[in-house]
Protein backbone atom coordinates (compact mmCIF):
# COMPACT_ATOMS: atom_id res chain seq x y z
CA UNK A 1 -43.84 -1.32 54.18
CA UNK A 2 -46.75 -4.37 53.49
CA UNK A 3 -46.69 -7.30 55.11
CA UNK A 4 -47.03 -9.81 53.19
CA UNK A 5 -47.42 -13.83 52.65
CA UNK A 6 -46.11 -15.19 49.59
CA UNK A 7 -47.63 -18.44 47.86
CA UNK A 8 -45.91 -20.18 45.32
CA UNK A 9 -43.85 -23.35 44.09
CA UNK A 10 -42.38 -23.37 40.83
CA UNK A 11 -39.19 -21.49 38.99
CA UNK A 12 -41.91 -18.89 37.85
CA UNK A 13 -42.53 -18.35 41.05
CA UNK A 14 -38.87 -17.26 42.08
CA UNK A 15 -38.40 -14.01 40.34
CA UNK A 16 -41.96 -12.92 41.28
CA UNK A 17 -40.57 -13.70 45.17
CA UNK A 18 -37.63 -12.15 45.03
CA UNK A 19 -39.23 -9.12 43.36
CA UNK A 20 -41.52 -8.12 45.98
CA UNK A 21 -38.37 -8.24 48.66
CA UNK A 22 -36.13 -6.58 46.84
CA UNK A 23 -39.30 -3.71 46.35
CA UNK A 24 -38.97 -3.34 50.11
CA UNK A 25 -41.52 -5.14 51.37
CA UNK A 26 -41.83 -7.12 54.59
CA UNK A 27 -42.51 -11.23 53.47
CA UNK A 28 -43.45 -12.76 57.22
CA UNK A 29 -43.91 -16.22 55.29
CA UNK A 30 -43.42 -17.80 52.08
CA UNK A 31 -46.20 -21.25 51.73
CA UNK A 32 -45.25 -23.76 49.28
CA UNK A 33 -45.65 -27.45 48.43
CA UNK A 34 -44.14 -30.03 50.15
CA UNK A 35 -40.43 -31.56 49.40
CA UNK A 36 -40.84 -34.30 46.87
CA UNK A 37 -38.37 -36.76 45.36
CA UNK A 38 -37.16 -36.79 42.00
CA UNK A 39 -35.32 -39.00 40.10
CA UNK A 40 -35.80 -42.90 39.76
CA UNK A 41 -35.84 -45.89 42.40
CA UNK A 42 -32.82 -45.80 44.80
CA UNK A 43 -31.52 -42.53 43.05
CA UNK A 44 -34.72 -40.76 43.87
CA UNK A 45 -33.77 -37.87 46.32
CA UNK A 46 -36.18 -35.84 48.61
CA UNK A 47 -35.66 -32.12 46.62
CA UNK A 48 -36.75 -28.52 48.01
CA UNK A 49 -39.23 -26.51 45.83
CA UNK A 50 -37.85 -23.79 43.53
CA UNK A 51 -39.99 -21.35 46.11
CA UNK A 52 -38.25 -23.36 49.15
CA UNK A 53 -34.72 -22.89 48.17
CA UNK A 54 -34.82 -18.61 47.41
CA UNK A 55 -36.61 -18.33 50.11
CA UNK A 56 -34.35 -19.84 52.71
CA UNK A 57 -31.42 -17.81 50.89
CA UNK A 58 -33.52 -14.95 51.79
CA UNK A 59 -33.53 -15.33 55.46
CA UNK A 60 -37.67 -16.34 55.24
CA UNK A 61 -39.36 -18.24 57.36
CA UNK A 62 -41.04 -21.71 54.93
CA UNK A 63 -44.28 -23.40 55.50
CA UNK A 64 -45.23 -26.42 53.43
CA UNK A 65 -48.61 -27.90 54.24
CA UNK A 66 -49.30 -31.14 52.05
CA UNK A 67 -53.11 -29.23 52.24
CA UNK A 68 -53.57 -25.90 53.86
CA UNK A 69 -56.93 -25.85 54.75
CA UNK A 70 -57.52 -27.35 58.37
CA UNK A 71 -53.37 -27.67 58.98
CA UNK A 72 -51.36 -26.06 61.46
CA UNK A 73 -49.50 -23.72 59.15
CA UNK A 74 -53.25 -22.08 58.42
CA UNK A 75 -53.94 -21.94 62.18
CA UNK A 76 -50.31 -20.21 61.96
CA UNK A 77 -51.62 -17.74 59.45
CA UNK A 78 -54.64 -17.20 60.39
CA UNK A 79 -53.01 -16.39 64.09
CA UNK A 80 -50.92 -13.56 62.24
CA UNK A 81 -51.48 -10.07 60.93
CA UNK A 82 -50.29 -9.10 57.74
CA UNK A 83 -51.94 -6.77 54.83
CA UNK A 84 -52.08 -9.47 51.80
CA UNK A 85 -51.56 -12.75 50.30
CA UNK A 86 -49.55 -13.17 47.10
CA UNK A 87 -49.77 -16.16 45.12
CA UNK A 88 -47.62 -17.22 42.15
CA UNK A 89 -48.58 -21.07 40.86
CA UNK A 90 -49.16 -22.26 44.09
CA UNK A 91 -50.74 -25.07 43.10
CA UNK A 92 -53.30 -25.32 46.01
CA UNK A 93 -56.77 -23.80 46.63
CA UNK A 94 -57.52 -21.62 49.23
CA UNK A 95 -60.23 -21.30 52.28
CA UNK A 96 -62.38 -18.56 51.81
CA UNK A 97 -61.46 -17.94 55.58
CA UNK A 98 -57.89 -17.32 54.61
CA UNK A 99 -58.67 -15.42 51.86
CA UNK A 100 -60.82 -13.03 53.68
CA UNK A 101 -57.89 -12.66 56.47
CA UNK A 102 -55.51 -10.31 55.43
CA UNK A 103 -56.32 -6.89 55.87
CA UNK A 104 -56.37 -6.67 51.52
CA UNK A 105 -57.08 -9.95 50.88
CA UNK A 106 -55.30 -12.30 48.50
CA UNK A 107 -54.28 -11.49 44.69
CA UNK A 108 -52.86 -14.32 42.19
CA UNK A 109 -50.23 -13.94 39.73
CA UNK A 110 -51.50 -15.71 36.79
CA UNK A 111 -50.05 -16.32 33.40
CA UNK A 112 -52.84 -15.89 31.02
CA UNK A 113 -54.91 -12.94 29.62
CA UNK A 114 -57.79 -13.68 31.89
CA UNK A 115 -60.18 -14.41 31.17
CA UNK A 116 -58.51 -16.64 28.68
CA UNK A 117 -57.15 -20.12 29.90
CA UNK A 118 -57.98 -20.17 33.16
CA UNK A 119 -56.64 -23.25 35.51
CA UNK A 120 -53.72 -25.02 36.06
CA UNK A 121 -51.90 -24.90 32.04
CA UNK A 122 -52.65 -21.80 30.95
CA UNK A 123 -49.00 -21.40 29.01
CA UNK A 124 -49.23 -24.60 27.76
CA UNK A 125 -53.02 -24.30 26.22
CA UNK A 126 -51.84 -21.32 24.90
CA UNK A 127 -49.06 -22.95 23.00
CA UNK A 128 -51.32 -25.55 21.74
CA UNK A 129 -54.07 -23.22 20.44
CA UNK A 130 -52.07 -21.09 18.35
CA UNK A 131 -52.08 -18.28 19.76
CA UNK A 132 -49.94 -15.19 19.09
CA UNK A 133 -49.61 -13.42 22.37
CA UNK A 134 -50.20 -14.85 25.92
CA UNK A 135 -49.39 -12.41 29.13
CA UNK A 136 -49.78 -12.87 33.08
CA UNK A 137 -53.05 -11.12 34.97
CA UNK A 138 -53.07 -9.62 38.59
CA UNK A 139 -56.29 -10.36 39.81
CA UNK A 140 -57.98 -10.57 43.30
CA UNK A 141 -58.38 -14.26 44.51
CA UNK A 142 -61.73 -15.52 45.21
CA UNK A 143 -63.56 -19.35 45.43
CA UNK A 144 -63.98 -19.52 41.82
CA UNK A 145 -61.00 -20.63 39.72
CA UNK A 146 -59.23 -17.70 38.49
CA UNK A 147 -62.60 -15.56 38.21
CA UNK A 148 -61.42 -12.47 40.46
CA UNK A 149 -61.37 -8.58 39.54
CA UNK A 150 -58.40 -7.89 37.54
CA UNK A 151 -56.12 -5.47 39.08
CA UNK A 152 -53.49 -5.30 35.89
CA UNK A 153 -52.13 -7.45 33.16
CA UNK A 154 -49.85 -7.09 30.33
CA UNK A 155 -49.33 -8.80 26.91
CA UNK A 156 -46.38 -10.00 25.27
CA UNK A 157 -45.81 -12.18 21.86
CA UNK A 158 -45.30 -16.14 21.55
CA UNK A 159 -42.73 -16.66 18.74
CA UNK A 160 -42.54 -19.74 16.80
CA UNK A 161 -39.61 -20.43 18.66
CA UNK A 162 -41.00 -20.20 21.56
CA UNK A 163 -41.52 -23.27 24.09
CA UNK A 164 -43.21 -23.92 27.36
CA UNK A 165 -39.51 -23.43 28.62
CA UNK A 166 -39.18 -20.19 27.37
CA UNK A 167 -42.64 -18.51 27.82
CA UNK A 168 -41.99 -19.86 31.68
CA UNK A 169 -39.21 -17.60 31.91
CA UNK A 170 -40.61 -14.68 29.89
CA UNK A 171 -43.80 -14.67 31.95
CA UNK A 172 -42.04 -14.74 34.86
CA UNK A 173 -40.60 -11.51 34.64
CA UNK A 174 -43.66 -10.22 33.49
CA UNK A 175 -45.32 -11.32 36.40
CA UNK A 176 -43.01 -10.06 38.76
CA UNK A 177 -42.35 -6.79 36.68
CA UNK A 178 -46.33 -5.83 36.93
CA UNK A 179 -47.12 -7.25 39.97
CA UNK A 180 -45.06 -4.50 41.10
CA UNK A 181 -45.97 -1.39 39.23
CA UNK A 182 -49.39 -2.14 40.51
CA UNK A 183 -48.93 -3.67 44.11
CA UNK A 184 -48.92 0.18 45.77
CA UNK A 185 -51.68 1.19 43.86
CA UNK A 186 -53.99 -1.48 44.84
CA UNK A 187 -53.10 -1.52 48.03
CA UNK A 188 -53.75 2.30 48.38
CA UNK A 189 -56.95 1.97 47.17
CA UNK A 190 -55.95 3.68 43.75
CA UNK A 191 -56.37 0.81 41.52
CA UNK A 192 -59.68 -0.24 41.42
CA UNK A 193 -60.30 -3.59 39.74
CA UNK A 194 -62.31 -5.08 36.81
CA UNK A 195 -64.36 -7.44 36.81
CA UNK A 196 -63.99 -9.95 34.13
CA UNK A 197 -66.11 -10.58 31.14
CA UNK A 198 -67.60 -14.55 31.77
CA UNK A 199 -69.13 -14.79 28.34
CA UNK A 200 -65.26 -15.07 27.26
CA UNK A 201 -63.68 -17.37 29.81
CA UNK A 202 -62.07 -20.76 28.79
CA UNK A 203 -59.83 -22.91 30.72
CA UNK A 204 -57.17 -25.18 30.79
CA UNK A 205 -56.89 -27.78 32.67
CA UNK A 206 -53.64 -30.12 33.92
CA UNK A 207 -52.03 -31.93 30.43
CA UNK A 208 -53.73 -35.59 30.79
CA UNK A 209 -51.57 -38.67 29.46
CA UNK A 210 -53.86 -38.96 26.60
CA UNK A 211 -53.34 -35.62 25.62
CA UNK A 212 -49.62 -35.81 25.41
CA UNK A 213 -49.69 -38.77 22.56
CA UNK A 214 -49.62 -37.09 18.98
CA UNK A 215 -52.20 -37.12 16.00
CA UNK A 216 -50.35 -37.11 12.97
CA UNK A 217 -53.68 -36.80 11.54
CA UNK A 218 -54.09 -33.06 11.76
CA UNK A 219 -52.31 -30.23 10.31
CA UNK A 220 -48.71 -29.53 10.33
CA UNK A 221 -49.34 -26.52 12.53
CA UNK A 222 -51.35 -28.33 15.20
CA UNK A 223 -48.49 -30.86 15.22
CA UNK A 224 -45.77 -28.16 15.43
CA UNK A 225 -47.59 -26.46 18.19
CA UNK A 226 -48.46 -29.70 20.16
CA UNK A 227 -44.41 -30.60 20.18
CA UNK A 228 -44.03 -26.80 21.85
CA UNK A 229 -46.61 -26.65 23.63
CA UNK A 230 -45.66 -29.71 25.77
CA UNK A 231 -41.32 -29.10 25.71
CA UNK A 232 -39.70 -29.19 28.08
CA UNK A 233 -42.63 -31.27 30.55
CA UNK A 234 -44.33 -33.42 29.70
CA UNK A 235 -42.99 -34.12 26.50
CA UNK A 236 -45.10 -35.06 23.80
CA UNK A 237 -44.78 -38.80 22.18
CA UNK A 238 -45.73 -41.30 19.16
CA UNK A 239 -44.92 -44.96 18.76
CA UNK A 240 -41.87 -45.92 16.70
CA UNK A 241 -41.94 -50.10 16.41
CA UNK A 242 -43.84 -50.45 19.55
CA UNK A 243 -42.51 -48.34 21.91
CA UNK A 244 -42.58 -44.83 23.43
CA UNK A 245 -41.00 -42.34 21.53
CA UNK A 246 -40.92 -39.24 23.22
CA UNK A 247 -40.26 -35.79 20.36
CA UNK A 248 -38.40 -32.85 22.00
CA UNK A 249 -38.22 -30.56 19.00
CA UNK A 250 -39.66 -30.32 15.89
CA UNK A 251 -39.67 -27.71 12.41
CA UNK A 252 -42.03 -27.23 9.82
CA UNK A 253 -40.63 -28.04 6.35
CA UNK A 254 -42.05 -27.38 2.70
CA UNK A 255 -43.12 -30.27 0.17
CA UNK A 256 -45.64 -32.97 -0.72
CA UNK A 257 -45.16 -36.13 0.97
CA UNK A 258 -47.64 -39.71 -0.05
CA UNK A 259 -48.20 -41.86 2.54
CA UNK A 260 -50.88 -42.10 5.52
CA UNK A 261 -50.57 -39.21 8.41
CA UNK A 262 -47.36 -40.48 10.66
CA UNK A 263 -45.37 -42.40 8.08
CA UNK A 264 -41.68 -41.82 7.98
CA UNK A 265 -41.04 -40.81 4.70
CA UNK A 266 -37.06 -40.21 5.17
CA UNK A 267 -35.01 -40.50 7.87
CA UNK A 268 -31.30 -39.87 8.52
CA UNK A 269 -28.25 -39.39 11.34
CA UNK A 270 -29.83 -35.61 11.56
CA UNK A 271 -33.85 -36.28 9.72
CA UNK A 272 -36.65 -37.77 10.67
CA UNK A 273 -39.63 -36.86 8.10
């Protein structure tokens, strides 16, 4: 039985969590972000992470550092011997100290085809780009953003009806599905990892505000993908008589329409052309 520390924060992470206990495995401590509160003004109310809440079901000890390196949870860690770090959308970087602690180092969960869309979007940018599959990577964590030897990763399909939302979930499983077919292997030595190809890495950053606003300007796929690629956070938007209109959903539909790019060219209780 490993023992392990488990990094993570969001929903993804849960499954991924609860996947590596349930596999037997020994979690000392699960590190995640700090409470944070959500909802408006007076309403606002200080909320657990995702991460936070399954792991106090599960009986495991919870560190939240606002920033690990230099705090006392990383004196904590680095006071403690365990075999690996697991991280799942943590949302932090780590020492190299830390990394270089555990007796097998630290491995990410990521959910891209690395070394495709590296950073902190890598579903969404996938979304927005077109593209037909996505998947999550395994890979050994080192100083450089998502650059580490990859110890597995699997492919799956994005649908046109697939959303942010969706691939979140799907990935999620993924993740936790091959993180453990190959967690044994690598830490018995008989994975060996790959180094990835640099010549082929691209990234993909945090959505800015900027990029959220919509160009009816460019094709009806780029639009389509742009509404999906940014449901269900952080929404994308246009302007409808001055103000903020945020678009949930959208569906491409057949015809010739006149009229400059973002006209309404019908509109009803159910349309909005």
């Amino acid at each position: 039985m490993s023992k392990i520390v488990f990094m993570g924060t969001p929903q993804f992470s849960v499954p991924i969590l609860k996947g590596i206990v349930e596999a037997g495995h020994d979690v000392l401590f699960v590190v995640t972000q700090p409470d944070r509160k959500l909802g408006r003004g007076k309403k606002a109310v200080l909320t657990p992470t995702p991460v936070k809440k399954a792991a106090l079901e599960l009986g495991i000890e919870v560190l939240q550092p606002s920033k690990i390196s230099g705090s006392e949870e990383m004196e904590r860690l680095m006071s403690t011997e365990f075999d690996l770090i697991v991280t799942a959308a943590f949302g932090q970087f780590l020492p190299d100290s830390l990394l270089q602690h555990p007796k097998h180092g630290a491995i990410n969960t990521h959910a891209s085809l690395l070394p495709k869309f590296r950073g902190g979007a890598p579903i969404h940018y996938a979304i927005l780009e077109g593209e037909r599959e996505t998947g999550v990577t395994i890979m050994e964590m080192v100083k450089k953003m998502d650059a580490g030897d990859i110890v597995a990763k699997k492919a799956i399909p994005i649908e046109e009806t697939d959303d942010v939302g969706s691939m979140f979930e799907k990935l999620s499983i993924v993740g936790r599905d091959i993180l453990l077919e190959s967690l044994d292997g690598y830490l018995d030595g008989k994975i060996q990892p790959i180094p990835q190809d640099e010549a082929l890495a691209t990234y993909s950053p945090n959505i800015t505000a900027e990029e959220e606003k919509i160009d009816w300007s460019r094709s009806q796929m780029e639009v389509f993908n742009h509404i999906r690629g940014l449901h269900p956070f952080p929404i994308a938007h246009t302007t409808w008589d001055g103000k903020r209109l945020k678009i949930q959903k959208s569906a491409k539909v057949d015809g010739k329409f006149n009229g400059e790019a973002g006209l309404v060219v019908h509109r009803s209780k159910s349309e909005l052309f």
